[in-house]
N, C-alpha and C. Protein backbone atom coordinates (compact mmCIF):
# COMPACT_ATOMS: atom_id res chain seq x y z
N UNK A 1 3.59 -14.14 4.53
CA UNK A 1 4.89 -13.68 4.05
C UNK A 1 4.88 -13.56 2.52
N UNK A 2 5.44 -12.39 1.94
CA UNK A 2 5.13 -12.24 0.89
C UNK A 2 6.66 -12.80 0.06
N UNK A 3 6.61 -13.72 -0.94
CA UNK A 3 7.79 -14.84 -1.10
C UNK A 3 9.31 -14.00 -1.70
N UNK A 4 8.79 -12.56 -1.83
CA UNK A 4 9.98 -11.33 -2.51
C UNK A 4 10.90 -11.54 -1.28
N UNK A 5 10.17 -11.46 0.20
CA UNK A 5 10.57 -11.22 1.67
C UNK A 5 11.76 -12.62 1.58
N UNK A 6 11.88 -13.61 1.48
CA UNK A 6 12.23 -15.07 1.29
C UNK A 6 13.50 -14.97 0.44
N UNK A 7 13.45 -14.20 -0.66
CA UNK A 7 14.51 -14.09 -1.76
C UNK A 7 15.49 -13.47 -1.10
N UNK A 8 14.84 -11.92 -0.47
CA UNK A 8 15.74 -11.04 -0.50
C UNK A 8 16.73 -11.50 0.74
N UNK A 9 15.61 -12.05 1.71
CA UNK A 9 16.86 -12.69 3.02
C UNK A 9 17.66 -13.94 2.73
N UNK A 10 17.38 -14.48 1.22
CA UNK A 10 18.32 -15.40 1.06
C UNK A 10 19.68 -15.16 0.72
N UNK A 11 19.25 -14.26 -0.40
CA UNK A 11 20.27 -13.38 -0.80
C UNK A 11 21.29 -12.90 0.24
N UNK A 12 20.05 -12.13 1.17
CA UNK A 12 21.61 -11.47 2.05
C UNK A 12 22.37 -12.45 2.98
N UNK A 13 21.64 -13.36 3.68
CA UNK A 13 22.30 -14.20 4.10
C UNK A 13 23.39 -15.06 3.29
N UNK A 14 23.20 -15.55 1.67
CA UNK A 14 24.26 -15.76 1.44
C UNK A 14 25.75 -14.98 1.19
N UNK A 15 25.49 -13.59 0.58
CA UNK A 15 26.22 -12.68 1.07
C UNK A 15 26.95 -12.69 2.12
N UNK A 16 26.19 -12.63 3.54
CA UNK A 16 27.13 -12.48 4.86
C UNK A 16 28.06 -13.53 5.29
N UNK A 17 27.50 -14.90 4.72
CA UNK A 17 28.14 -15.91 5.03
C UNK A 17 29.45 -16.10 3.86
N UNK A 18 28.95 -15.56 2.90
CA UNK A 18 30.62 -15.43 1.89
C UNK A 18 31.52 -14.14 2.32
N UNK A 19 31.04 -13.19 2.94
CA UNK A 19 31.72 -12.19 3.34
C UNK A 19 32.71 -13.15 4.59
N UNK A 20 31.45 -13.27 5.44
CA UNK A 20 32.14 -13.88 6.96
C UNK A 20 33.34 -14.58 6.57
N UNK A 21 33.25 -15.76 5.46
CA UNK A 21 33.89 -16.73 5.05
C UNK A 21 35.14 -16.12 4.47
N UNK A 22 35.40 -15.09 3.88
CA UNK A 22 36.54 -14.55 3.09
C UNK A 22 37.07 -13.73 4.26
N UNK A 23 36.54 -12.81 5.21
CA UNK A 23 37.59 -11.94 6.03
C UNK A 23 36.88 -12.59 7.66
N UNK A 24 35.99 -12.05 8.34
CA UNK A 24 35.79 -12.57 9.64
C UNK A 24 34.60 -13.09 9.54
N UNK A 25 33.89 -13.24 10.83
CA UNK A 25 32.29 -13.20 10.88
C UNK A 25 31.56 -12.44 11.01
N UNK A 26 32.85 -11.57 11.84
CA UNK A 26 31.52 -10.18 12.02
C UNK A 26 31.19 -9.31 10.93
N UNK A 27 31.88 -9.64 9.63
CA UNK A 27 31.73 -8.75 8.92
C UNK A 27 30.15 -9.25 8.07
N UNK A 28 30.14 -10.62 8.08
CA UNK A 28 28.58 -10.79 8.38
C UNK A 28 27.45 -10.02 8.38
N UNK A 29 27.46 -9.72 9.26
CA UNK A 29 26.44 -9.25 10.91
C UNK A 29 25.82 -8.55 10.09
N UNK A 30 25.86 -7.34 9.03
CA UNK A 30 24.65 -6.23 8.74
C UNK A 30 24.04 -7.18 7.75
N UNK A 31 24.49 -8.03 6.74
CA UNK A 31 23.90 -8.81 6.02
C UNK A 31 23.21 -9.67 6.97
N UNK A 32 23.27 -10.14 7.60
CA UNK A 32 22.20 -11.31 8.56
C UNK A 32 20.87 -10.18 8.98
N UNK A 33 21.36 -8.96 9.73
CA UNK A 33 20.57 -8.17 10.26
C UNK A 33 19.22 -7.54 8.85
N UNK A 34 20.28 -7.10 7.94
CA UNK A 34 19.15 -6.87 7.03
C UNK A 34 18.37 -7.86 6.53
N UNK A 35 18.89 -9.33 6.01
CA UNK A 35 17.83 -10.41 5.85
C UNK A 35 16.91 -10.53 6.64
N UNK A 36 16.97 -10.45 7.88
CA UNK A 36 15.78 -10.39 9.06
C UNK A 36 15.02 -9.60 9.35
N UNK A 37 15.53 -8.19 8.79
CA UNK A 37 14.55 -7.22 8.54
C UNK A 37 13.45 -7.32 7.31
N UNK A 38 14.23 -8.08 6.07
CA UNK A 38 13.39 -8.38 4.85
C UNK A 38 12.09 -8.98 5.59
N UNK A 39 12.70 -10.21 6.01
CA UNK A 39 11.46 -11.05 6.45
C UNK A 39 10.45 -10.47 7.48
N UNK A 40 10.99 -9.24 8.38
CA UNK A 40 10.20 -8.35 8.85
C UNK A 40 9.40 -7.31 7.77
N UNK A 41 10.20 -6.86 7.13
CA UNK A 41 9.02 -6.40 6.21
C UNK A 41 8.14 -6.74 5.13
N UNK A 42 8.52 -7.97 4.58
CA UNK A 42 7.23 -8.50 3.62
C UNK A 42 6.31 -9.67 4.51
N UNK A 43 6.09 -9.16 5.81
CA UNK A 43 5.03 -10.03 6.63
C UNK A 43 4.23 -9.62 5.90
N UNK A 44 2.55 -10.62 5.71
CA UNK A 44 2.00 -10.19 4.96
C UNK A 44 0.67 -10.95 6.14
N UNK A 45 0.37 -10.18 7.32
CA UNK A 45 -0.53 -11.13 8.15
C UNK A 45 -2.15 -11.16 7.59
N UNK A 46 -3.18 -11.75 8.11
CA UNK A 46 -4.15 -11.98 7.59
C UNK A 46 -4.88 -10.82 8.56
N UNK A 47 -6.34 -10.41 8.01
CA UNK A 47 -7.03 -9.46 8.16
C UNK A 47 -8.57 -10.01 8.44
N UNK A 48 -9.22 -9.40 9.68
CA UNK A 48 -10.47 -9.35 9.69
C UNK A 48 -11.39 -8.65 8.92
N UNK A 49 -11.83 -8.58 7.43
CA UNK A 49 -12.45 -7.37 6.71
C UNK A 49 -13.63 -7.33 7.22
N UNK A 50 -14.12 -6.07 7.23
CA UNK A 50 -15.93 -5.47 7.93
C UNK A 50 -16.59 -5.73 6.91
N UNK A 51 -17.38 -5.87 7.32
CA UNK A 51 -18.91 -6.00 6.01
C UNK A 51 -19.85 -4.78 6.12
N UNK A 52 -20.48 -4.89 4.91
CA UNK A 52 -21.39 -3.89 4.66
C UNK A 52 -21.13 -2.73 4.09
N UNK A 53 -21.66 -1.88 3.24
CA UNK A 53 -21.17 -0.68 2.75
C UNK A 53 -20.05 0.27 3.22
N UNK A 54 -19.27 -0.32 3.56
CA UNK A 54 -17.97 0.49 3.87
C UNK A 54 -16.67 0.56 2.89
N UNK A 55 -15.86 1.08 2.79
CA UNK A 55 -14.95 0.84 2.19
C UNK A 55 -13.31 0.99 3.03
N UNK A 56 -12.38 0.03 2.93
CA UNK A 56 -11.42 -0.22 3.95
C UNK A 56 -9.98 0.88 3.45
N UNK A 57 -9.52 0.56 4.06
CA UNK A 57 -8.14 1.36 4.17
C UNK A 57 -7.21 0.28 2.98
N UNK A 58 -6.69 0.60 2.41
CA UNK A 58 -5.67 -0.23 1.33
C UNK A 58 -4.37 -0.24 1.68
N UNK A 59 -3.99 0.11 2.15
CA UNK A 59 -2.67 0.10 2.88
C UNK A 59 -2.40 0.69 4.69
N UNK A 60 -1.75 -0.15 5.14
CA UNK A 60 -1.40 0.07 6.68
C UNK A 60 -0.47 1.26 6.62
N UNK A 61 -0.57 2.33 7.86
CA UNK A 61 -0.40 3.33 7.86
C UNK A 61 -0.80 4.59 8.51
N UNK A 62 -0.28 6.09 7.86
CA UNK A 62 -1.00 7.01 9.23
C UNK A 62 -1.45 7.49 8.01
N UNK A 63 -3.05 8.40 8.06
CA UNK A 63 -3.55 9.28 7.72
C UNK A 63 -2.83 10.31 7.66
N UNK A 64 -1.93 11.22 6.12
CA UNK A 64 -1.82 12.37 6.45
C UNK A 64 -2.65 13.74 5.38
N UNK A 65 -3.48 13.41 4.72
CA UNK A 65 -4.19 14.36 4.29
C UNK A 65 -5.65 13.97 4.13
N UNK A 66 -6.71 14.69 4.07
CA UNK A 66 -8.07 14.90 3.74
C UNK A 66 -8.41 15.92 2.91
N UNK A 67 -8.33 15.84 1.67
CA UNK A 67 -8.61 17.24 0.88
C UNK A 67 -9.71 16.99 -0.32
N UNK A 68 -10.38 18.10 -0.14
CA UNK A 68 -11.16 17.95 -1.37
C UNK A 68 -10.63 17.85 -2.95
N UNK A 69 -11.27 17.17 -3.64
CA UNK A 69 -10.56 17.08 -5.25
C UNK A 69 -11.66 16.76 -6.20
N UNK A 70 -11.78 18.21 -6.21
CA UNK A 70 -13.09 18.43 -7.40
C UNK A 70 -14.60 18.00 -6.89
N UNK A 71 -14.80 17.26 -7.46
CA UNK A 71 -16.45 16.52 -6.61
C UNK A 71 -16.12 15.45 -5.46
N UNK A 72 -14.91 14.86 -5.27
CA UNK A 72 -14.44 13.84 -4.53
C UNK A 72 -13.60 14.77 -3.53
N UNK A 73 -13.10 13.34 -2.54
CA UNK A 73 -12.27 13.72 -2.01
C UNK A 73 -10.89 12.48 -1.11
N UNK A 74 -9.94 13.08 -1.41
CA UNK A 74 -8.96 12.06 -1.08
C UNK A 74 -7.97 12.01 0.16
N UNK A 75 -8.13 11.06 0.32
CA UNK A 75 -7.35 10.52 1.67
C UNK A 75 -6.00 10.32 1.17
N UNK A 76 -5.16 10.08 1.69
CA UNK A 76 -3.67 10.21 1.64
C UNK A 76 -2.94 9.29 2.74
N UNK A 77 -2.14 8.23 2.55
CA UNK A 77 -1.69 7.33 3.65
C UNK A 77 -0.55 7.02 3.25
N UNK A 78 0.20 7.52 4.24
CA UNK A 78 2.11 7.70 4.49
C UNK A 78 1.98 6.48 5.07
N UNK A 79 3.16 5.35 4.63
CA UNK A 79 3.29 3.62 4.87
C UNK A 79 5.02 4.35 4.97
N UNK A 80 5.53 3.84 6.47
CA UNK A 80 7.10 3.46 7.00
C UNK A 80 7.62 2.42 6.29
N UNK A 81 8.86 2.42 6.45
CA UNK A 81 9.03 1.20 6.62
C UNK A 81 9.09 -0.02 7.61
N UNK A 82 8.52 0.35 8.35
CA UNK A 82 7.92 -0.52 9.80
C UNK A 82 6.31 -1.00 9.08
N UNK A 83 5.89 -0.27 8.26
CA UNK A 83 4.93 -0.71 8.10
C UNK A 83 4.41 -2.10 7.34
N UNK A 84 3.42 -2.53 7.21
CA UNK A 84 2.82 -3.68 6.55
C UNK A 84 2.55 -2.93 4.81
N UNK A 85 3.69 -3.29 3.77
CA UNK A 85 3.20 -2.89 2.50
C UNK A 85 2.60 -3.41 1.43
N UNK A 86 2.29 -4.86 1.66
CA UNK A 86 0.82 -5.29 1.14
C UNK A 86 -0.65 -4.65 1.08
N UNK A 87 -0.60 -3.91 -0.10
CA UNK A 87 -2.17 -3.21 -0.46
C UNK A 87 -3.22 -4.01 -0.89
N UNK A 88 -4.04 -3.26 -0.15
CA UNK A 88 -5.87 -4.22 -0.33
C UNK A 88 -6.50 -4.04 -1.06
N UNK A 89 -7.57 -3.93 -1.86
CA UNK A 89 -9.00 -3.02 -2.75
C UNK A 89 -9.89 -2.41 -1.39
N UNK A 90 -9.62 -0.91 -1.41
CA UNK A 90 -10.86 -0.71 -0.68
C UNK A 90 -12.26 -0.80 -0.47
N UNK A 91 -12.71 -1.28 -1.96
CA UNK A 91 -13.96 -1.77 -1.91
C UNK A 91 -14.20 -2.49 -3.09
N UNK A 92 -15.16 -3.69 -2.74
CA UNK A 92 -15.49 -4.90 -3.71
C UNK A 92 -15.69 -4.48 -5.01
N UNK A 93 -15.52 -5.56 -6.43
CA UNK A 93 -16.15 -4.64 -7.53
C UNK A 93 -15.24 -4.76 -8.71
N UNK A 94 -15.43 -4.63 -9.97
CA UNK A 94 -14.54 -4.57 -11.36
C UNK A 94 -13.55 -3.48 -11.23
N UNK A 95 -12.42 -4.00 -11.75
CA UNK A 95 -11.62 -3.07 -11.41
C UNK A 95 -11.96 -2.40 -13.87
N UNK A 96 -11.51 -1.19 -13.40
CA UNK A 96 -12.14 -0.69 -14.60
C UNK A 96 -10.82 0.15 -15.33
N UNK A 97 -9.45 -0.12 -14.47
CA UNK A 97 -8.57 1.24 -15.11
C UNK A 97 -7.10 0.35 -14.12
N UNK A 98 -6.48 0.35 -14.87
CA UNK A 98 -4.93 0.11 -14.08
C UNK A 98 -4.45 1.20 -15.11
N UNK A 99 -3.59 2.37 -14.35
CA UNK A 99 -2.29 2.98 -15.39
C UNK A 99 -1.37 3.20 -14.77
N UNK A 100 -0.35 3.17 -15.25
CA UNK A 100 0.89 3.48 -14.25
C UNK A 100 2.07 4.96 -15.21
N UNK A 101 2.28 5.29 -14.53
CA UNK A 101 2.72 6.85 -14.36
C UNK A 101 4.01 6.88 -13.61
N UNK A 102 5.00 7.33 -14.84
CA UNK A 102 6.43 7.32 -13.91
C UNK A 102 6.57 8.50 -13.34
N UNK A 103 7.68 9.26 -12.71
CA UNK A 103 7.80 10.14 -11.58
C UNK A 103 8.81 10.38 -10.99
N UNK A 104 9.07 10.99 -10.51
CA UNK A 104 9.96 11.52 -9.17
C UNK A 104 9.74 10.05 -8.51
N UNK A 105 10.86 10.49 -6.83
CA UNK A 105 10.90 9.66 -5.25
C UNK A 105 10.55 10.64 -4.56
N UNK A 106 10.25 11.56 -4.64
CA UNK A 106 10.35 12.72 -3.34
C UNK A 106 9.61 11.24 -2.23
N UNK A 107 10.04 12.61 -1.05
CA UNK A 107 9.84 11.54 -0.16
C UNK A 107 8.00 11.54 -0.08
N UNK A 108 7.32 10.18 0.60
CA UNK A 108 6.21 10.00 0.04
C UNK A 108 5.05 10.68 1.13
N UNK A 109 5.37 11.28 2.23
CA UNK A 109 4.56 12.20 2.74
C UNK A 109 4.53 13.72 2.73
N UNK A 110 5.27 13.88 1.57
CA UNK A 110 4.97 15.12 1.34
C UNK A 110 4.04 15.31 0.58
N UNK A 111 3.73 16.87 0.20
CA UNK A 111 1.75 16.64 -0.46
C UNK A 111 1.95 16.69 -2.00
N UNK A 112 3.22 16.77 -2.87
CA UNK A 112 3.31 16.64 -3.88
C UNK A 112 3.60 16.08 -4.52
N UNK A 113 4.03 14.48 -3.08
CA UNK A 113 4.31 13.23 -4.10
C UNK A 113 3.37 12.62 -4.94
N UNK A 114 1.80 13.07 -4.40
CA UNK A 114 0.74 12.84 -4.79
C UNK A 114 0.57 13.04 -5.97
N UNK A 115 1.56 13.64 -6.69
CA UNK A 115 0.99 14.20 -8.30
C UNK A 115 2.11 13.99 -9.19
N UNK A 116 3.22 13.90 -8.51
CA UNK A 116 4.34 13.72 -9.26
C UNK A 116 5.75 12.50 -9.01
N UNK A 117 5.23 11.80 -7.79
CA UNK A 117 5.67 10.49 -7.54
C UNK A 117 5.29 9.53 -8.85
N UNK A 118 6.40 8.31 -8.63
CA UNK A 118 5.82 7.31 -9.77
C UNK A 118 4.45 6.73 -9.33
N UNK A 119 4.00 6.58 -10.08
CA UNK A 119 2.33 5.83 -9.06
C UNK A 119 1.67 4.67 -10.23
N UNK A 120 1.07 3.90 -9.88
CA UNK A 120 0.18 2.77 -10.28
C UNK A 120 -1.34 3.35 -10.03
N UNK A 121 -2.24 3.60 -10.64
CA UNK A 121 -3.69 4.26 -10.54
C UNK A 121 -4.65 3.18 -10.66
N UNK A 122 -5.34 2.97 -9.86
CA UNK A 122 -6.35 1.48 -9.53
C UNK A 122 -7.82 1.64 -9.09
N UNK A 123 -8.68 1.52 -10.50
CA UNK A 123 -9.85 2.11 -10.22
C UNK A 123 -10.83 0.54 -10.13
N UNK A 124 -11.75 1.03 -8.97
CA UNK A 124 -12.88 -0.24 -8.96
C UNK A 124 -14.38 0.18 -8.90
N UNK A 125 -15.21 -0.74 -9.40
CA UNK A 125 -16.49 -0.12 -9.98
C UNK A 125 -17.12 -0.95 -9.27
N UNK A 126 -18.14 -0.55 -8.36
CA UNK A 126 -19.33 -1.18 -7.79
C UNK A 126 -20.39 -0.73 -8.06
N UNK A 127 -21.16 -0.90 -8.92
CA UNK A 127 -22.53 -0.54 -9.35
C UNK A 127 -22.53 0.94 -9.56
N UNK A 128 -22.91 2.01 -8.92
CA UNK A 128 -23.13 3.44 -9.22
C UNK A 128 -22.19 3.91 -8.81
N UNK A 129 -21.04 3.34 -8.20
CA UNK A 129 -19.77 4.10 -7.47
C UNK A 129 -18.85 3.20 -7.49
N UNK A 130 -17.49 4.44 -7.86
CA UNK A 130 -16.19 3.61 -8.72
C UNK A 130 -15.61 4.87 -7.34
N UNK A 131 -14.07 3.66 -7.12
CA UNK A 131 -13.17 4.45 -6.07
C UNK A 131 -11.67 3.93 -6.44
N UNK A 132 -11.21 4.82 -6.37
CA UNK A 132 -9.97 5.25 -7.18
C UNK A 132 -8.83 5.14 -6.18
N UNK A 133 -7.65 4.35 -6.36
CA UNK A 133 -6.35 4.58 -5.16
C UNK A 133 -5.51 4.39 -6.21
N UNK A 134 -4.40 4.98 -5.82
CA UNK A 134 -3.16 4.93 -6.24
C UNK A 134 -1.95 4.71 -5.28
N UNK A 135 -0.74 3.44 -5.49
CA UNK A 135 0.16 3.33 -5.31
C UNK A 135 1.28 4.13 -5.51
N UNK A 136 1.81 4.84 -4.65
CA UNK A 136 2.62 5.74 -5.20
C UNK A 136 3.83 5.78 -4.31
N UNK A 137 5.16 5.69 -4.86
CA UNK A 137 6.51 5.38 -4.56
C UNK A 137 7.27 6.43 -3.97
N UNK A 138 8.26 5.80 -3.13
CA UNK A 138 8.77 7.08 -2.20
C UNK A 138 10.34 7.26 -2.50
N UNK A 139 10.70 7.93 -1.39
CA UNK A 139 11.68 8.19 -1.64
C UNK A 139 12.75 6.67 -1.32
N UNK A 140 12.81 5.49 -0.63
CA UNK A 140 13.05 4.56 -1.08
C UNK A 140 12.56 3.49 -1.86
N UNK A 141 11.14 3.58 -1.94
CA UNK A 141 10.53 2.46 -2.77
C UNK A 141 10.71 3.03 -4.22
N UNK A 142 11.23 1.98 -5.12
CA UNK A 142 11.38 1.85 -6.13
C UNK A 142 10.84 0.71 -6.80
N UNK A 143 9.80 0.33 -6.22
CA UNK A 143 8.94 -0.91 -7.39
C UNK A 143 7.84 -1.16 -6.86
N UNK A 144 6.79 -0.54 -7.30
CA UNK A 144 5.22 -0.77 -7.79
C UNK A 144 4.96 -2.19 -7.83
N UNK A 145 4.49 -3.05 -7.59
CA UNK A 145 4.22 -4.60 -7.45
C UNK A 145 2.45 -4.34 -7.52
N UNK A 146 1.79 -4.61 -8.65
CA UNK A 146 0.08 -5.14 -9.03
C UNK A 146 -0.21 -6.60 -9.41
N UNK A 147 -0.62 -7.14 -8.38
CA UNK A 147 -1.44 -8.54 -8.98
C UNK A 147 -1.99 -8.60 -10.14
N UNK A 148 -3.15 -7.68 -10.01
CA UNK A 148 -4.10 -7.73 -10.39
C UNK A 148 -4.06 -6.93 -12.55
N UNK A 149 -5.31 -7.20 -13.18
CA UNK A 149 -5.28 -7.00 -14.54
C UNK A 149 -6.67 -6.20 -14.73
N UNK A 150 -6.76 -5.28 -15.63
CA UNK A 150 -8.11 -5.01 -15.99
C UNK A 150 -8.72 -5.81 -16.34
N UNK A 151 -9.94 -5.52 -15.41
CA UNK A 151 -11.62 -6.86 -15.87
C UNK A 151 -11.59 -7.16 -14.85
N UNK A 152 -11.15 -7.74 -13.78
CA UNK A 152 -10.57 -8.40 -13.09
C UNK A 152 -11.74 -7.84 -11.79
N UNK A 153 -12.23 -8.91 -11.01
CA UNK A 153 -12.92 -8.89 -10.15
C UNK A 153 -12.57 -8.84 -8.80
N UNK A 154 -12.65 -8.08 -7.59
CA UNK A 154 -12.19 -8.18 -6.59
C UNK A 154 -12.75 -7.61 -5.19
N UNK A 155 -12.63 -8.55 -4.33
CA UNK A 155 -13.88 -8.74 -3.25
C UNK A 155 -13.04 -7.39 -1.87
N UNK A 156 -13.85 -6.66 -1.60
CA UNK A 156 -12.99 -5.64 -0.58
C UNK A 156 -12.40 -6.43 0.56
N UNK A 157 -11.40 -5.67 0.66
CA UNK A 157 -10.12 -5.89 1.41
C UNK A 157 -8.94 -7.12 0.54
N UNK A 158 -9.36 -7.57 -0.61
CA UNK A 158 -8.43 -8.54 -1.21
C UNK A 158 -7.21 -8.31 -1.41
N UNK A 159 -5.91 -9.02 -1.63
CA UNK A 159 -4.18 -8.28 -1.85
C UNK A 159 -4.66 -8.04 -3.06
N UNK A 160 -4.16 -7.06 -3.53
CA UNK A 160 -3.87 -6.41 -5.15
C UNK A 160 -2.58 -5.96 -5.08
N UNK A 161 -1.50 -5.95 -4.28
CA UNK A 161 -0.19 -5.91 -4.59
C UNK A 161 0.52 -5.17 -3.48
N UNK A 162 1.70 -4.69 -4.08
CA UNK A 162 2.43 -3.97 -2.19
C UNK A 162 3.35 -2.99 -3.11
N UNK A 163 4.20 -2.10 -2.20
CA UNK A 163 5.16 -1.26 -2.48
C UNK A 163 6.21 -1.48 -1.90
N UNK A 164 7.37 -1.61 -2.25
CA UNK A 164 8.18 -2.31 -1.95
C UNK A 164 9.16 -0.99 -0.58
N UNK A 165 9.16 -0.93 0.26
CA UNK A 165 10.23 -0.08 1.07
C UNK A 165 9.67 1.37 1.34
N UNK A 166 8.64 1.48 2.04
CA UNK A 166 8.45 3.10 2.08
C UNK A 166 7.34 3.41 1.23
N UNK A 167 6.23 4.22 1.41
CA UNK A 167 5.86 4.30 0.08
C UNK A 167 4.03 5.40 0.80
N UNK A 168 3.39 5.82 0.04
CA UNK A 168 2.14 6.35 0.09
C UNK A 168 1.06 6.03 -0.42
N UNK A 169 -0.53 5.68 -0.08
CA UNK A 169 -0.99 5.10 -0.99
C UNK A 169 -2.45 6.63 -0.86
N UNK A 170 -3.29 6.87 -1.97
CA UNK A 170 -4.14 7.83 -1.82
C UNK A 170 -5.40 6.87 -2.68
N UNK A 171 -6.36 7.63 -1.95
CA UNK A 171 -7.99 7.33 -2.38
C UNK A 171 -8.72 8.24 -2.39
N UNK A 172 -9.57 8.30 -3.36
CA UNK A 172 -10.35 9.05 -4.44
C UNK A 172 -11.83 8.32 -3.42
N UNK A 173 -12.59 9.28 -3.21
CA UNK A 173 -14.08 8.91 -2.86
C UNK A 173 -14.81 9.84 -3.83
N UNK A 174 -15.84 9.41 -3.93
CA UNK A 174 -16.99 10.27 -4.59
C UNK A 174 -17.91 10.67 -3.37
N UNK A 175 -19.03 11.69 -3.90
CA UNK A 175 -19.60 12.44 -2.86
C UNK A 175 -21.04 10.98 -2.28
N UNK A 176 -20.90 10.01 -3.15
CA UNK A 176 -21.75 9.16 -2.47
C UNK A 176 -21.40 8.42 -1.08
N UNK A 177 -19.65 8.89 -0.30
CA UNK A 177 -19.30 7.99 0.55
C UNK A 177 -19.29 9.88 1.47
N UNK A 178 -18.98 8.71 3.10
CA UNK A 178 -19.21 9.63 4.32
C UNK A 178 -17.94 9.43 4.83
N UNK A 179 -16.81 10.04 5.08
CA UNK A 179 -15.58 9.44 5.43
C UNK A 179 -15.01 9.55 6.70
N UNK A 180 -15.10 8.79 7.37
CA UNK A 180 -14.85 7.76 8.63
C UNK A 180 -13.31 8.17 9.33
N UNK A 181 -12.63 8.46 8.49
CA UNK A 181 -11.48 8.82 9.65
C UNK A 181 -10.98 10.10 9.87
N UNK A 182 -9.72 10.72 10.53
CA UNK A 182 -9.56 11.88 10.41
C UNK A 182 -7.79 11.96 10.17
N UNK A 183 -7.35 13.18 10.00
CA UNK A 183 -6.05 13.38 9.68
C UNK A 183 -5.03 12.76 10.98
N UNK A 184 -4.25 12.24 10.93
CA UNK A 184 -3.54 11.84 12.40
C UNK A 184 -3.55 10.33 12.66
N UNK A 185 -4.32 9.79 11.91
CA UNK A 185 -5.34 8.13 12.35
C UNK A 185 -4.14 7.46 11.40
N UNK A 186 -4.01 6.13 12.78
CA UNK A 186 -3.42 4.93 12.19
C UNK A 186 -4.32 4.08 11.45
N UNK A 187 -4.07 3.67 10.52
CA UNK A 187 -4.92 2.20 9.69
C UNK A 187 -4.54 1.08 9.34
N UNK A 188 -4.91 0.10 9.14
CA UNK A 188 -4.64 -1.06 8.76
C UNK A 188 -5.57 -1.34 7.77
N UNK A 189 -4.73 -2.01 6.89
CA UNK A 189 -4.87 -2.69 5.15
C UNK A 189 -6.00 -3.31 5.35
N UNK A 190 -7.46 -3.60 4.91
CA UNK A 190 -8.07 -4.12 4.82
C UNK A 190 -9.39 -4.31 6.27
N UNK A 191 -8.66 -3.70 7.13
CA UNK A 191 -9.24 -3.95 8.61
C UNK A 191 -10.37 -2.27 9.00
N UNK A 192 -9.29 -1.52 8.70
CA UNK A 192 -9.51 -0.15 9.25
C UNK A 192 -10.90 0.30 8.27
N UNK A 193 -12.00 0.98 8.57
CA UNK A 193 -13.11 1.58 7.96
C UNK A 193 -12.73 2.66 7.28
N UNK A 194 -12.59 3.28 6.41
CA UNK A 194 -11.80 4.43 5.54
C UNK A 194 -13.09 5.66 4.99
N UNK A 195 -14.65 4.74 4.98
CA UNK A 195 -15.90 6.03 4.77
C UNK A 195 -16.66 4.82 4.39
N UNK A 196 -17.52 5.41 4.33
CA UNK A 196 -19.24 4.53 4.64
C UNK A 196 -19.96 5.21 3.42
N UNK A 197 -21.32 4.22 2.72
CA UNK A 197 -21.73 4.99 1.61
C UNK A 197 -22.66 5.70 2.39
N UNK A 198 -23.10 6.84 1.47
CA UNK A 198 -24.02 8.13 2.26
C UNK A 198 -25.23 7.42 3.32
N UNK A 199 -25.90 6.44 2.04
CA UNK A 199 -27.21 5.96 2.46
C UNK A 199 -27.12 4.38 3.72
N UNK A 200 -25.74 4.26 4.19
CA UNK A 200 -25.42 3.27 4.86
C UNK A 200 -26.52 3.48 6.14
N UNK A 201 -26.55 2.66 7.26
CA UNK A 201 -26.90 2.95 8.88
C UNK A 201 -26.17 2.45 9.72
């Protein structure tokens, strides 16, 4: 549970119970309901990560683009709000670049939130190959949340932070990775295989 999840249902629960308390109880009821949803959405469950030259999915979610981008190419992952929005590092390694970039909300599966959404840019360096994701905010998420600092070391699949309500996350491969899923595919943060390096078996 991520401890934002804890605040926010405290909050509303005290809310409903001063509402209840001043006119009825039922007037309550959406404040109780949304606190319980908080705590439904900053679950933050634990993950089996794969080993070996792979690199994981960073956020839970559906696959909705595969496009080439220049010598690379990037994946694109639309996160609900049903979804799990604790983001992972897709792969082990120095992180070499945090920037963050304000923006629009459009909503976050469309293909141009990708460029003009607010976004957090999160690059990690493993020896001859650096892979690039960005956090990027939707049409309800309004806060970027990063652990993590430049220099900063981090083992694949680790938390490096979440998006708060809705949100998209995209990854940058270089032509040294083979990429493992297809447009349509559900994933999970840290669990799901996202591309393999060329020379893997």
């Amino acid at each position: 549970m991520v401890i934002d999840g804890i605040y926010y249902a405290l909050g509303l629960t005290a809310g409903g119970a001063l509402l209840g308390y001043l006119t009825a109880w039922p007037w309550g009821l959406p404040f109780y309901l949304l606190g319980a949803f908080c705590l439904y959405f900053f679950r933050d469950p634990d993950r089996e990560i794969p080993t070996g030259p792979v690199a994981v999915s960073p956020a839970d979610g559906k696959v909705v683009a595969i496009l080439p981008d220049g010598a690379a190419t990037r994946i694109s992952i639309f996160l609900n709000i049903f979804d799990v929005h604790v983001n992972r590092a897709p792969v082990g390694g120095d992180i070499t670049e945090i920037q963050y970039q304000p923006g629009k909300f459009l909503v976050a599966s469309r293909e141009e939130a990708s460029a003009q959404n607010e976004q957090n840019t999160i690059a990690v360096r493993d020896g001859d190959s650096t892979v690039v994701f960005m956090q990027i905010a939707g049409l309800i998420a309004r806060r970027i949340v990063c652990y993590k600092k430049l220099g900063d070391r981090v083992a694949t699949g680790e938390r490096v932070g979440l998006i708060k309500f809705g949100s998209r996350v995209d990854v940058h491969f270089g032509p040294e990775w083979t990429i493992a899923v297809q447009r349509g595919d559900r994933v999970k943060a840290g669990a799901s295989i996202l591309a393999r390096r060329c020379d893997s078996r």
